[in-house]
C-alpha atoms as a PDB file:
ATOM      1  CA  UNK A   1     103.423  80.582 224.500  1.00  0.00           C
ATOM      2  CA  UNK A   2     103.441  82.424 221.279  1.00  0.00           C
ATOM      3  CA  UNK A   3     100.450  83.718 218.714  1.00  0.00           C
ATOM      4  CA  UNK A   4      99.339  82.217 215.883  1.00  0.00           C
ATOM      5  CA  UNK A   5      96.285  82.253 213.325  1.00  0.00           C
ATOM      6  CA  UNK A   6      95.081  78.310 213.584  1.00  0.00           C
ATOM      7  CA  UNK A   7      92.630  77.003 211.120  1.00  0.00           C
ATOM      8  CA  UNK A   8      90.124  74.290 212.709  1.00  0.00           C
ATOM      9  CA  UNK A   9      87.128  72.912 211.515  1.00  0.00           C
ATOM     10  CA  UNK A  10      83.875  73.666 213.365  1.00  0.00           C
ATOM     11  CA  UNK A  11      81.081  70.920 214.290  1.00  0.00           C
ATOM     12  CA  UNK A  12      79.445  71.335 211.174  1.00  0.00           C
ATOM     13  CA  UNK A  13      82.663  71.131 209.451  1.00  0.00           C
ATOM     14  CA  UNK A  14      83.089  74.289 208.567  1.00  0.00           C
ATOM     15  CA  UNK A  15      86.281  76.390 208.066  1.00  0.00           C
ATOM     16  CA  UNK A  16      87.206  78.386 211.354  1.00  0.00           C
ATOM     17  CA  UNK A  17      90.566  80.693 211.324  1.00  0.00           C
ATOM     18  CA  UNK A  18      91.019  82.732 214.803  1.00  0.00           C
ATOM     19  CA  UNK A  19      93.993  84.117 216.547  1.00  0.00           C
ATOM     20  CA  UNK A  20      95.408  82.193 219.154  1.00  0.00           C
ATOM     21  CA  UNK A  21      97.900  81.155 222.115  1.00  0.00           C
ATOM     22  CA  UNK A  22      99.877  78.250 221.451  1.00  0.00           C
ATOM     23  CA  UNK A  23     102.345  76.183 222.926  1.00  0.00           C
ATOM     24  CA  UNK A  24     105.873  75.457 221.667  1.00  0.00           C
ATOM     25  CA  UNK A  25     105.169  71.950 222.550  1.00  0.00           C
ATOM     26  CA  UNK A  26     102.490  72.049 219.677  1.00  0.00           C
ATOM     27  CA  UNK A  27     104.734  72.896 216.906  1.00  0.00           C
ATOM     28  CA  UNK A  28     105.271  70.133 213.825  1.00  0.00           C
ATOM     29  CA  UNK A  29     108.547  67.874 213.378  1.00  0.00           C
ATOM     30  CA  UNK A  30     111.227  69.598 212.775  1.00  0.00           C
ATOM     31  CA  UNK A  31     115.401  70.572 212.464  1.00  0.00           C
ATOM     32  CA  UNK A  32     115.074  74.050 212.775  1.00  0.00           C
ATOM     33  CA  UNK A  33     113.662  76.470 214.802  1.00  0.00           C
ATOM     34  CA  UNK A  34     112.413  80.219 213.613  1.00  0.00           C
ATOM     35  CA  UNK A  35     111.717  83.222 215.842  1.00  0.00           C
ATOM     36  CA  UNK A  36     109.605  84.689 212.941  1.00  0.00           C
ATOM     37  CA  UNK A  37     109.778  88.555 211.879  1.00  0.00           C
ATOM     38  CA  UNK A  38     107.955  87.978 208.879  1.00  0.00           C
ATOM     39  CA  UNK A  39     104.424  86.232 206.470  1.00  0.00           C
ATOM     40  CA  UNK A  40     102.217  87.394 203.691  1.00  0.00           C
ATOM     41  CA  UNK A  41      98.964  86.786 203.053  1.00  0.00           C
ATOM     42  CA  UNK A  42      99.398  85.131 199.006  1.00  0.00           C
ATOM     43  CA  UNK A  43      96.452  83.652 197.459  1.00  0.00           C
ATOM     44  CA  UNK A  44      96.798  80.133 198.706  1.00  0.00           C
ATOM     45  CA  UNK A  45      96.694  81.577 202.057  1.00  0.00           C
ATOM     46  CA  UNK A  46      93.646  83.407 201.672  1.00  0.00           C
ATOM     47  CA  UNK A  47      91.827  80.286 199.920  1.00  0.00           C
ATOM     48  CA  UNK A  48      92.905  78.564 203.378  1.00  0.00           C
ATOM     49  CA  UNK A  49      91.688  80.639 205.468  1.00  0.00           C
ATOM     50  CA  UNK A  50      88.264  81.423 204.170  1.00  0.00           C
ATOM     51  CA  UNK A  51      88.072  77.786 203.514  1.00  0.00           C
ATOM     52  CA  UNK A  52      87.033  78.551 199.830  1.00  0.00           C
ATOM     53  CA  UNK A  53      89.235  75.950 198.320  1.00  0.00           C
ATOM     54  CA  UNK A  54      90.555  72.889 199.290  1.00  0.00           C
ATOM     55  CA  UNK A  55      94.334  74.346 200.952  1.00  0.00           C
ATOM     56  CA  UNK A  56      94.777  72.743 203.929  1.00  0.00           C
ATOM     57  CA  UNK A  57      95.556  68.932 204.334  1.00  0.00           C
ATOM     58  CA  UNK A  58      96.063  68.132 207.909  1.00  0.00           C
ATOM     59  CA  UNK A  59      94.136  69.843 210.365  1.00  0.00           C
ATOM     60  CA  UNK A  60      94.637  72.111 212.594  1.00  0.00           C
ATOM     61  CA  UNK A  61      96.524  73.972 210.320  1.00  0.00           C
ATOM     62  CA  UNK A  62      98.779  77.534 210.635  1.00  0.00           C
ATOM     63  CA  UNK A  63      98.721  79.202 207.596  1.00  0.00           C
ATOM     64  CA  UNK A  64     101.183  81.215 206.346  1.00  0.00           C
ATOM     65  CA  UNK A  65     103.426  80.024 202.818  1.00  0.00           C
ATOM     66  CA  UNK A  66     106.341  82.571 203.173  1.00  0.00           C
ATOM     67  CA  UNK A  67     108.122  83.577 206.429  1.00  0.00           C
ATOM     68  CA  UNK A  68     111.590  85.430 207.504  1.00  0.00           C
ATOM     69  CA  UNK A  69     113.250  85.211 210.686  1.00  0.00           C
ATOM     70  CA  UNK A  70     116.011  84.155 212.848  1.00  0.00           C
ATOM     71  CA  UNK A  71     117.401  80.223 213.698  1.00  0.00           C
ATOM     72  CA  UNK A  72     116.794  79.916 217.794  1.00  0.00           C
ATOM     73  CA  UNK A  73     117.442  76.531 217.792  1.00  0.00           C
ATOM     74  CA  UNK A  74     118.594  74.470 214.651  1.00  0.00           C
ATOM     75  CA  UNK A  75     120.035  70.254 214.382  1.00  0.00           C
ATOM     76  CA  UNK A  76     120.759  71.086 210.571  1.00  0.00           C
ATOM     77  CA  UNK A  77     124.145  71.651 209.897  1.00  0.00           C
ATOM     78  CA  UNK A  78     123.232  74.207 207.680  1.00  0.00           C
ATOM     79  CA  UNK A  79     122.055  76.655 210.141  1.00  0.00           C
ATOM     80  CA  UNK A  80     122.897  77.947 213.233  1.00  0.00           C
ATOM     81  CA  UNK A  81     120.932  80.523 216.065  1.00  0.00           C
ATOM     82  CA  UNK A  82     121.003  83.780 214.866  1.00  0.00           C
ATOM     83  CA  UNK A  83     120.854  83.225 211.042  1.00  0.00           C
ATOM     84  CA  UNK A  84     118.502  84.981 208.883  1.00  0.00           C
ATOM     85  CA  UNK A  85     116.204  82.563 206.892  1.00  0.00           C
ATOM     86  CA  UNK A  86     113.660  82.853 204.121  1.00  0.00           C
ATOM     87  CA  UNK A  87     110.996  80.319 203.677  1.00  0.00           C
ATOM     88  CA  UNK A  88     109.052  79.797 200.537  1.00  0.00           C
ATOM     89  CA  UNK A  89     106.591  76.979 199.860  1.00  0.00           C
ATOM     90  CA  UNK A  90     107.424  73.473 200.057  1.00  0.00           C
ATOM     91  CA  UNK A  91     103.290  72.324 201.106  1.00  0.00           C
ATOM     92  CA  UNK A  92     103.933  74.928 204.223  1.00  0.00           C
ATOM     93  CA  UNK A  93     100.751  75.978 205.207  1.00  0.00           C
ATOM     94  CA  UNK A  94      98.923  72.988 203.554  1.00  0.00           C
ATOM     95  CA  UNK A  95     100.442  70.106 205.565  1.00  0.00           C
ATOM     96  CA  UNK A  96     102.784  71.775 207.829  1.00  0.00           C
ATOM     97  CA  UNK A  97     102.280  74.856 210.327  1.00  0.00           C
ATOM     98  CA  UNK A  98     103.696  78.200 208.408  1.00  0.00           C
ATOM     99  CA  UNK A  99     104.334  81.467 208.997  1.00  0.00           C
ATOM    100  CA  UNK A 100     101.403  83.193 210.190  1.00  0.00           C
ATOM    101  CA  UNK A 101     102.914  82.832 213.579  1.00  0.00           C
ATOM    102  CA  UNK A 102     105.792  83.863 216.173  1.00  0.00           C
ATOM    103  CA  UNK A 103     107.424  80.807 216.363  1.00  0.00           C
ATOM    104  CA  UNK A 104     107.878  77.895 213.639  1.00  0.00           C
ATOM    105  CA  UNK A 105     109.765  74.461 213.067  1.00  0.00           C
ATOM    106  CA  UNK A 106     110.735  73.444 209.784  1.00  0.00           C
ATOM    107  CA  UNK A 107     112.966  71.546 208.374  1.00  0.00           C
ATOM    108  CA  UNK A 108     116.210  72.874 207.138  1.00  0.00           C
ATOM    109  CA  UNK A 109     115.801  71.451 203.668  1.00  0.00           C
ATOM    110  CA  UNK A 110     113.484  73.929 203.076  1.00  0.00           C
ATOM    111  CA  UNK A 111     114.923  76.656 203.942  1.00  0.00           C
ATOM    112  CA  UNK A 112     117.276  79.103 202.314  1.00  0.00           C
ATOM    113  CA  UNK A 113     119.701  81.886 203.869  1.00  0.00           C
ATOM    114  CA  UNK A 114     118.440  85.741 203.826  1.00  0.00           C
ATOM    115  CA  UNK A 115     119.690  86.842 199.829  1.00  0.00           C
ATOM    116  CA  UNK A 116     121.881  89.198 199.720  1.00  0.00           C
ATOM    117  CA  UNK A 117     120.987  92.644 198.891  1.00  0.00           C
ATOM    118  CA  UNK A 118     117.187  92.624 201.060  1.00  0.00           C
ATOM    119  CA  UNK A 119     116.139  93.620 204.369  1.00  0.00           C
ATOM    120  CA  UNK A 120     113.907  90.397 206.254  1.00  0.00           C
ATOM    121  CA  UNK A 121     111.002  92.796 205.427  1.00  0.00           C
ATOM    122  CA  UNK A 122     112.187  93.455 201.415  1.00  0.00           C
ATOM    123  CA  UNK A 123     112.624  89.570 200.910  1.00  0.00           C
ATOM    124  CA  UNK A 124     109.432  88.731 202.707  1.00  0.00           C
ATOM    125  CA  UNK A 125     107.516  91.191 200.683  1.00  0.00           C
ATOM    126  CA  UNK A 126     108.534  90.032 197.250  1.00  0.00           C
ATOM    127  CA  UNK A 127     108.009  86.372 198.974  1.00  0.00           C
ATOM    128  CA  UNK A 128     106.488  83.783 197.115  1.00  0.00           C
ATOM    129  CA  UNK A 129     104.497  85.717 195.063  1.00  0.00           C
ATOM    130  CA  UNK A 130     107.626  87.251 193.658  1.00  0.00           C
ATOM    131  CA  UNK A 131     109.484  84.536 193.548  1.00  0.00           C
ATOM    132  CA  UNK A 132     107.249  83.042 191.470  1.00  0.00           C
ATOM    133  CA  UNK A 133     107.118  85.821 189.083  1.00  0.00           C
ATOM    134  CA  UNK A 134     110.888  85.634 189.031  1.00  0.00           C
ATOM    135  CA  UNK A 135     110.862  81.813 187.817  1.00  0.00           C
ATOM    136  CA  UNK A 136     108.584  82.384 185.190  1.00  0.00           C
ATOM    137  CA  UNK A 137     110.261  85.229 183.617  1.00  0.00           C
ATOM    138  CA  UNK A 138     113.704  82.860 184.006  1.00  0.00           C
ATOM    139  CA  UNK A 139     111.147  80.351 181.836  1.00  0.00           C
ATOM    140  CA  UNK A 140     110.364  82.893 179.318  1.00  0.00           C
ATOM    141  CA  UNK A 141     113.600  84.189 178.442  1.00  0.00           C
ATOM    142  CA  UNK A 142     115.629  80.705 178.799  1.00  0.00           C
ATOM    143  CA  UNK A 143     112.370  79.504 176.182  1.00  0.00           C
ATOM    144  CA  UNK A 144     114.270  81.995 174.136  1.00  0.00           C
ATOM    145  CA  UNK A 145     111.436  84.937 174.007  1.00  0.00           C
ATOM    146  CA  UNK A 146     113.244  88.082 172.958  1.00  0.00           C
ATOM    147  CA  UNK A 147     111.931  91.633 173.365  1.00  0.00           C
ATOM    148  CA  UNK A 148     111.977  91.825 169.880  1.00  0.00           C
ATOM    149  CA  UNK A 149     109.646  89.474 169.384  1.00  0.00           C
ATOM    150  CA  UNK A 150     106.822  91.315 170.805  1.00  0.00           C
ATOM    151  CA  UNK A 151     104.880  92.582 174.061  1.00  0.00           C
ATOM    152  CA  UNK A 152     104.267  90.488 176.844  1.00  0.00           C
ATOM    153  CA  UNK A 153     101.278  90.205 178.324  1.00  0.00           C
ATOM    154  CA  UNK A 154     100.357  89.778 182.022  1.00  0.00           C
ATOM    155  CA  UNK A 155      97.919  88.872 183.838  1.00  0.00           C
ATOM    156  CA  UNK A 156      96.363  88.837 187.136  1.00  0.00           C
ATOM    157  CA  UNK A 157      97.698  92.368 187.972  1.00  0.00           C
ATOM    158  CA  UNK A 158      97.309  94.361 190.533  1.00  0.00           C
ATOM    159  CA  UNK A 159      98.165  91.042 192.674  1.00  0.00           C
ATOM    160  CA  UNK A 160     101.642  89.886 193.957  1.00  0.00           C
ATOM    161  CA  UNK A 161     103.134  87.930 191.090  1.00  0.00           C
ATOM    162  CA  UNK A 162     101.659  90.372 188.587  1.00  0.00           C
ATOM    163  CA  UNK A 163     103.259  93.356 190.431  1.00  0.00           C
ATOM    164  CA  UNK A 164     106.606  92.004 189.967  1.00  0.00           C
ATOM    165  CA  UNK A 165     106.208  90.058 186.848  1.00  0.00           C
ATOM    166  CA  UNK A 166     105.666  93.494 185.469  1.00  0.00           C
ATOM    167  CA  UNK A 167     108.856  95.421 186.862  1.00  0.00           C
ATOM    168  CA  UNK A 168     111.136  92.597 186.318  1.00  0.00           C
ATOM    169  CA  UNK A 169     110.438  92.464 182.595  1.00  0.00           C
ATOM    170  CA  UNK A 170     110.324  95.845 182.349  1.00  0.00           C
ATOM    171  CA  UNK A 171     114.331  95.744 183.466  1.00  0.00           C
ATOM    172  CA  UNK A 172     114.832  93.037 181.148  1.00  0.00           C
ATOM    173  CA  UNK A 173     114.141  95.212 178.133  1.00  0.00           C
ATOM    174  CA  UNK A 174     110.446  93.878 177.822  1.00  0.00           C
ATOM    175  CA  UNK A 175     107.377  95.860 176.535  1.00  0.00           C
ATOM    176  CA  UNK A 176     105.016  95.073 179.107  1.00  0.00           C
ATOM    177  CA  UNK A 177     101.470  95.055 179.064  1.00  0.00           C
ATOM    178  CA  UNK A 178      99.115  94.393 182.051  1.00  0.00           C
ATOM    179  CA  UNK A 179      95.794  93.350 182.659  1.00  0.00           C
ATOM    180  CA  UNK A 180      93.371  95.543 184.249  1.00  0.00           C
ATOM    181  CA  UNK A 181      90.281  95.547 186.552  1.00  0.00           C
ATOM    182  CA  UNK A 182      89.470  99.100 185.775  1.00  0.00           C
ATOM    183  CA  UNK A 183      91.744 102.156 185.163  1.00  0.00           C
ATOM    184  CA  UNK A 184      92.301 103.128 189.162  1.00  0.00           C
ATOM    185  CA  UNK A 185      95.281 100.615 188.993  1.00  0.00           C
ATOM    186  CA  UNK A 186      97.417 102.127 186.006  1.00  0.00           C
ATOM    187  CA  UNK A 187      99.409 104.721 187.586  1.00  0.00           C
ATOM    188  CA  UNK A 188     100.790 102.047 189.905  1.00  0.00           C
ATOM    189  CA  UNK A 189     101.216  99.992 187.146  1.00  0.00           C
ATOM    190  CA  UNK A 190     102.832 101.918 184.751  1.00  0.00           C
ATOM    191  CA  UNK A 191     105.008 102.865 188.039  1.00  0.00           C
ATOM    192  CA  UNK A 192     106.160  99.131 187.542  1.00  0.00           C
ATOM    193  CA  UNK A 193     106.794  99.551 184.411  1.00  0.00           C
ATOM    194  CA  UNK A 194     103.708  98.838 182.094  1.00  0.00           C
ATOM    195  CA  UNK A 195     103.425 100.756 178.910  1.00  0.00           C
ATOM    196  CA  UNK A 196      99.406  99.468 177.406  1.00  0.00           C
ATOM    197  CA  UNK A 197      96.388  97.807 179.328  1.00  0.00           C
ATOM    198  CA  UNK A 198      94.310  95.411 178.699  1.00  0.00           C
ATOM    199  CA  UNK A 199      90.670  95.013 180.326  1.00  0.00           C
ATOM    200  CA  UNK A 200      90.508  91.551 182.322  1.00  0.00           C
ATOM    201  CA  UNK A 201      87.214  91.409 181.715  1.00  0.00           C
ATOM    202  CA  UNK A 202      87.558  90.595 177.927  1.00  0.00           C
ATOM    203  CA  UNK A 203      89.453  87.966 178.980  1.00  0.00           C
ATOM    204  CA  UNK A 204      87.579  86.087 181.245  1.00  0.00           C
ATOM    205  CA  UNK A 205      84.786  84.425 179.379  1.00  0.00           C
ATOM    206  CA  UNK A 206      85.255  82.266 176.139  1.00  0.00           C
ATOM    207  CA  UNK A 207      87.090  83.169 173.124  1.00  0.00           C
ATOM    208  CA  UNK A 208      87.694  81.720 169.922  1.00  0.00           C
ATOM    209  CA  UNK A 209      90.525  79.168 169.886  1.00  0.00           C
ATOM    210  CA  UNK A 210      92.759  81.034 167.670  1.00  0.00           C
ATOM    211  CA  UNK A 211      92.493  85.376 168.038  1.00  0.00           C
ATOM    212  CA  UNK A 212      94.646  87.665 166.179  1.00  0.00           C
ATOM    213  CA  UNK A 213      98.487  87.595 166.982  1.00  0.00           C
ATOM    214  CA  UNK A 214      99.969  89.814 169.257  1.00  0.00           C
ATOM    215  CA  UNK A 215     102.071  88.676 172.206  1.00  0.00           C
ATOM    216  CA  UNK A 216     105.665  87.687 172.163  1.00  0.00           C
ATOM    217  CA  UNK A 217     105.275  85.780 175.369  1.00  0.00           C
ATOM    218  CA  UNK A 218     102.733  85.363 178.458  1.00  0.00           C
ATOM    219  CA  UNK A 219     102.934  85.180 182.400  1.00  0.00           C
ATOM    220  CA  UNK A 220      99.557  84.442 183.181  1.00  0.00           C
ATOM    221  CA  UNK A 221      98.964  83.519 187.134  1.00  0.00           C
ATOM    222  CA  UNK A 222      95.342  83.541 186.583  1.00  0.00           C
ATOM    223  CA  UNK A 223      94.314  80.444 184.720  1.00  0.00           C
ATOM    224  CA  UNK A 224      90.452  79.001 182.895  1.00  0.00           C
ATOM    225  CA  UNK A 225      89.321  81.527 180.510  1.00  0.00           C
ATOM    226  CA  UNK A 226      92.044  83.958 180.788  1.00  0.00           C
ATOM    227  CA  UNK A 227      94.768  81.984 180.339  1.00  0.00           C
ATOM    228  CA  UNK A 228      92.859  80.148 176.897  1.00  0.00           C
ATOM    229  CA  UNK A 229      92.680  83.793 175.498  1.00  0.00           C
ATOM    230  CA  UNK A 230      96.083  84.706 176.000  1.00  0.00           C
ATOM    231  CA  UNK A 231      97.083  81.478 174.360  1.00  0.00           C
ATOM    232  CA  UNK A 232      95.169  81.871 171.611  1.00  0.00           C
ATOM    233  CA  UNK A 233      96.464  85.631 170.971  1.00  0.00           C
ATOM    234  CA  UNK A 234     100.014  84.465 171.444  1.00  0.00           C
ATOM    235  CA  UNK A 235     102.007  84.513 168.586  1.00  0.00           C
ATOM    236  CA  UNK A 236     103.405  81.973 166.110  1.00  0.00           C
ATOM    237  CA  UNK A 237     105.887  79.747 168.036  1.00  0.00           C
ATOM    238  CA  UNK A 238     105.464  82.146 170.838  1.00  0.00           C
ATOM    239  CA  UNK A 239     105.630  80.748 175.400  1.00  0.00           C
ATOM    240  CA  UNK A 240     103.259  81.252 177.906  1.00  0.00           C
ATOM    241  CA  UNK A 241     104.041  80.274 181.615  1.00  0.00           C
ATOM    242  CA  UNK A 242     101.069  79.158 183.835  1.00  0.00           C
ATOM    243  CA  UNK A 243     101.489  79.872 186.996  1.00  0.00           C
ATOM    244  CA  UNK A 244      98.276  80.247 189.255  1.00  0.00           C
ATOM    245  CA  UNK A 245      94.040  79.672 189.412  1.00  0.00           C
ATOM    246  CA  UNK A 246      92.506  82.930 190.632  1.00  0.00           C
ATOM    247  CA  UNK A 247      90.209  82.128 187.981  1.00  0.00           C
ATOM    248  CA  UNK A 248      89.840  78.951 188.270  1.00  0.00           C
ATOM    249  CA  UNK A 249      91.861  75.225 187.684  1.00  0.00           C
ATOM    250  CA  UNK A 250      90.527  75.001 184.297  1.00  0.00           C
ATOM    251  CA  UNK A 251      91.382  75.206 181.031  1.00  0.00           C
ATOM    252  CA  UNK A 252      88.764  75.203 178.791  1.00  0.00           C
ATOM    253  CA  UNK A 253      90.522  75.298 175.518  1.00  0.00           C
ATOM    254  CA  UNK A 254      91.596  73.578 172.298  1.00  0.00           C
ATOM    255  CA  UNK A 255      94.875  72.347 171.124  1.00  0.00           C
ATOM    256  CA  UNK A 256      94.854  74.783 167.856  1.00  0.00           C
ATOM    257  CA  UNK A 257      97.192  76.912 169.088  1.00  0.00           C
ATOM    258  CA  UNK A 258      99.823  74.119 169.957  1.00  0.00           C
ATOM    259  CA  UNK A 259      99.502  72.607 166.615  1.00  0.00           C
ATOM    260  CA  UNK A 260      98.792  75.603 164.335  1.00  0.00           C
ATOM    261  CA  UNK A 261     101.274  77.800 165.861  1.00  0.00           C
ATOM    262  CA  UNK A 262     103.653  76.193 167.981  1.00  0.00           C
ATOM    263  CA  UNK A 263     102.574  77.786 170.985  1.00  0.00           C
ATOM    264  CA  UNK A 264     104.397  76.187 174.006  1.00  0.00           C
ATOM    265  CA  UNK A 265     103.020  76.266 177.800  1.00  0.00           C
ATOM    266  CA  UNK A 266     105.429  76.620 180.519  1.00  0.00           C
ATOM    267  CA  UNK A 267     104.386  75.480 183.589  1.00  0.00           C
ATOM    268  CA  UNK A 268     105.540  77.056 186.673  1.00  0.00           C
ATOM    269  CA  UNK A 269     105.842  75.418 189.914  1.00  0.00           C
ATOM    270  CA  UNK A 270     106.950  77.096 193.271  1.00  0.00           C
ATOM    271  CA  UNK A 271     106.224  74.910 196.204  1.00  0.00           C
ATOM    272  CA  UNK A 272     108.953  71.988 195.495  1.00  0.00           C
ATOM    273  CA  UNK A 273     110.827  73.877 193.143  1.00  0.00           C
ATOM    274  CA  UNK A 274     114.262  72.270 193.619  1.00  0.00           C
ATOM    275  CA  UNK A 275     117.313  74.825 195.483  1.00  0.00           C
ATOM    276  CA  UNK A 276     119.213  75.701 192.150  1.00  0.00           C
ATOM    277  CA  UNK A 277     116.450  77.212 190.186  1.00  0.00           C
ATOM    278  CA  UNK A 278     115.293  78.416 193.490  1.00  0.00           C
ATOM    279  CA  UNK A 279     118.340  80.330 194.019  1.00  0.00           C
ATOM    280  CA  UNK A 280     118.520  81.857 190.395  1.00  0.00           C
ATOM    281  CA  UNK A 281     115.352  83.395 190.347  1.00  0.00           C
ATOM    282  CA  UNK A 282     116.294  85.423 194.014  1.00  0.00           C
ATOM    283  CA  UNK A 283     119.533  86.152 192.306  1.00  0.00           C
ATOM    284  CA  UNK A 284     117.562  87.672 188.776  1.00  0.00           C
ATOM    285  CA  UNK A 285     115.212  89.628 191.759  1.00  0.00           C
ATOM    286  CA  UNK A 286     118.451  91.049 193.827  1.00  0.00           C
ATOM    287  CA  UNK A 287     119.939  92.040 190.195  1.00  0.00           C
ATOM    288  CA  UNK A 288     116.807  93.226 188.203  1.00  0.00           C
ATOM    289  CA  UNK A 289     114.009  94.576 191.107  1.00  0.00           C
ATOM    290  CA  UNK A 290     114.808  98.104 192.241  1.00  0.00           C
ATOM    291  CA  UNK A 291     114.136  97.607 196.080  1.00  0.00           C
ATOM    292  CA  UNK A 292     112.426 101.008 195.933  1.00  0.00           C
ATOM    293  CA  UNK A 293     109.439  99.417 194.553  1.00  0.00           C
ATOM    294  CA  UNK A 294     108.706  97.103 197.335  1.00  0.00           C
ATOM    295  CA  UNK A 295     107.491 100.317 198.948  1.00  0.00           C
ATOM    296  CA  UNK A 296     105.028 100.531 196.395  1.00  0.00           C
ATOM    297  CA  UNK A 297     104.224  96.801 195.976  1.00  0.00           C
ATOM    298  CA  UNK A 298     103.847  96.018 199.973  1.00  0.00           C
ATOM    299  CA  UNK A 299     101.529  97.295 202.273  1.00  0.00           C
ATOM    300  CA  UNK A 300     101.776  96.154 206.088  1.00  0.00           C
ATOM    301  CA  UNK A 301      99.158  94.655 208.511  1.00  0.00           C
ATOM    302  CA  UNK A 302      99.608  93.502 211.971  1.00  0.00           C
ATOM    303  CA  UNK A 303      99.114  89.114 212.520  1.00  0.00           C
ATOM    304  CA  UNK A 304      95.522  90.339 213.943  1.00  0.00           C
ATOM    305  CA  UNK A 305      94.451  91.926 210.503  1.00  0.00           C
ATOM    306  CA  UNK A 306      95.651  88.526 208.709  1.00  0.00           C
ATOM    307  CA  UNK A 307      92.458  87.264 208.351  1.00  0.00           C
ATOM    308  CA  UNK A 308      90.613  89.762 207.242  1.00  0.00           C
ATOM    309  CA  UNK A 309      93.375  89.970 204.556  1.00  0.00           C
ATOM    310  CA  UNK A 310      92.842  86.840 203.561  1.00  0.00           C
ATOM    311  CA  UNK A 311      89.515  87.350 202.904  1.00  0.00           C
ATOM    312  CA  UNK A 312      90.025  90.701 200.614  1.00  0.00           C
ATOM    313  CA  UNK A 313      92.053  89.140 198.369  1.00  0.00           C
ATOM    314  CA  UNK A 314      89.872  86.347 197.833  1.00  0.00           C
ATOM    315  CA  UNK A 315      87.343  88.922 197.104  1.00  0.00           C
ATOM    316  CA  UNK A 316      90.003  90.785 194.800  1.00  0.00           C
ATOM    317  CA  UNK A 317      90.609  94.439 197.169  1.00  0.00           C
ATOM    318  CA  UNK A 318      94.134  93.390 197.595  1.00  0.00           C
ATOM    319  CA  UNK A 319      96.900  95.083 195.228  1.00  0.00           C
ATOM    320  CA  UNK A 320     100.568  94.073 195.372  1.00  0.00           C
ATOM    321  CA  UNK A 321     101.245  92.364 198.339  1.00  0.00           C
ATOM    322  CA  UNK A 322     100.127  92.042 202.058  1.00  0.00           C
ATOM    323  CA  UNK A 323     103.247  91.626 204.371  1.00  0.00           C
ATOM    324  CA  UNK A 324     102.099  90.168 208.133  1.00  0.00           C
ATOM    325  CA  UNK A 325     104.813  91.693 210.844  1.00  0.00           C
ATOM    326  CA  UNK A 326     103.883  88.654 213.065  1.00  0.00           C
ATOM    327  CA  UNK A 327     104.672  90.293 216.369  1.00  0.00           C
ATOM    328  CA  UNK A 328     102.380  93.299 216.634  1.00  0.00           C
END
């Protein structure tokens, strides 16, 4: 038997995540089997578990989108018991049982050996929600977006990708400004390595489809109205990567800025994101995030507290990232 947070649907259909015993007999298909150290709570997870957007696809579901831990058993010649593995995506927690649990099966496919240079806990804190943060500043500067050209701006900080969108472009040379729910969260981000703030709030409701000109290049993980504005104060010929919908799926724009200044939209996408750029953005985090930060960025909870993470950073309380030690 092992614990888990299972997500059911209740009589009247409603969303239902509790903590429970499970059986190993229960677990999904799979080549490989984890003993796992490691989850987050991200957003996706937190959507699933409050059951305020439409996550999970099979049912019952374990959440959990990111996990680290050790092969036990494994029928992929890739791995073997005792090797370190990171997980990251791949509809995990959506259609197959994640990480939010002391025991998973996955397929090998997915997974990827420990990167060198971080701890189980360091890797599982920057997690998806770095990883993420790593592709799209890959997507930025293979676009060609120079720190000369300008300051980037990013949104959706305090939250994961934020957080170390923020330091990593900071070591690339980047002038880095971050978007802000009030002031209590600029010390830690200037600790990152933002320089100027920006209030979210006069980003979030409509703007005018082309603003005046002032960032170089965008990593916006927010999307709807926040991601329109920042396109339209992007500058001539200037990238934006799109990477996430905390405000919403939306995008309740124009195409002015595309055809009046060459503005070009990078989308980013994590879950199926194929092994090679995979790879290169944990090799630009090993090289370019200074592990002394994921002390700052991470803040642990025990698999009990998961779900009352999950609902905190629906409701926005959650800054940098949650890390779940699964087995206390």
């Amino acid at each position: 038997m092992f614990s888990a947070i299972l997500i059911e649907k209740n009589d009247e259909g409603k969303t239902v995540s509790s903590l429970k015993q499970l059986d190993e007999s229960q677990l999904p298909e799979g080549d490989v089997m984890i003993d796992v150290a490691y989850s987050t709570i991200n957003y996706k997870d937190g959507l699933a578990m409050t059951g305020e957007g439409p996550v999970v696809r099979r049912w019952p579901m374990v959440p959990g989108i990111d996990l680290v831990g050790t092969v036990s058993e494994s029928s992929n010649s890739d791995f073997k018991p005792g090797d370190v593995v990171l997980l990251n995506g791949w509809g995990v927690g959506e259609v197959h049982w994640g990480g939010l649990a002391q025991k998973a099966r996955l397929k090998g496919d997915w997974l990827i050996p420990l990167p060198k240079g971080f701890t189980p806990a360091q890797a599982v804190t920057i997690g998806t929600a770095g990883y993420t943060a790593s592709l799209s500043v890959d997507a930025l500067v293979k676009f060609g977006v120079k720190p000369e050209d300008g300051e980037i701006l990013v949104t959706g900080t305090p939250g994961g990708v934020g957080s170390v969108a923020v330091a990593l472009l900071k070591k690339a040379g980047y002038t880095v400004v971050a978007s802000i729910g009030d002031d209590s969260e600029i010390d830690y981000l200037k600790t990152l390595g933002a320089t100027d703030f920006v209030k979210r709030e006069d980003y979030a409701g409509p703007g005018k489809p082309l603003q005046k000109e002032r960032w170089g290049g965008v990593v916006d993980s927010v999307g709807s109205h926040t991601l329109v504005n920042a396109i339209a104060q992007t500058k001539y010929r200037g990238a934006v990567t799109a990477c996430g919908l905390a405000q919403g799926a939306d995008l309740p724009g124009t195409v002015m800025p595309f055809i009046l200044r060459g503005i070009t939209l990078l989308g980013i996408d994590s879950v199926m994101c194929p092994k090679g750029p995979r790879l290169a953005a944990w090799d630009r985090l090993a090289r370019d995030l200074d592990p002394a930060l994921l002390n700052v960025i991470g803040a642990e909870v025990g698999l009990s507290q998961a779900m009352q993470a999950g609902r905190d950073i629906i409701d926005g309380k959650i800054r940098g990232r949650v890390i779940v030690d699964v087995n206390r």
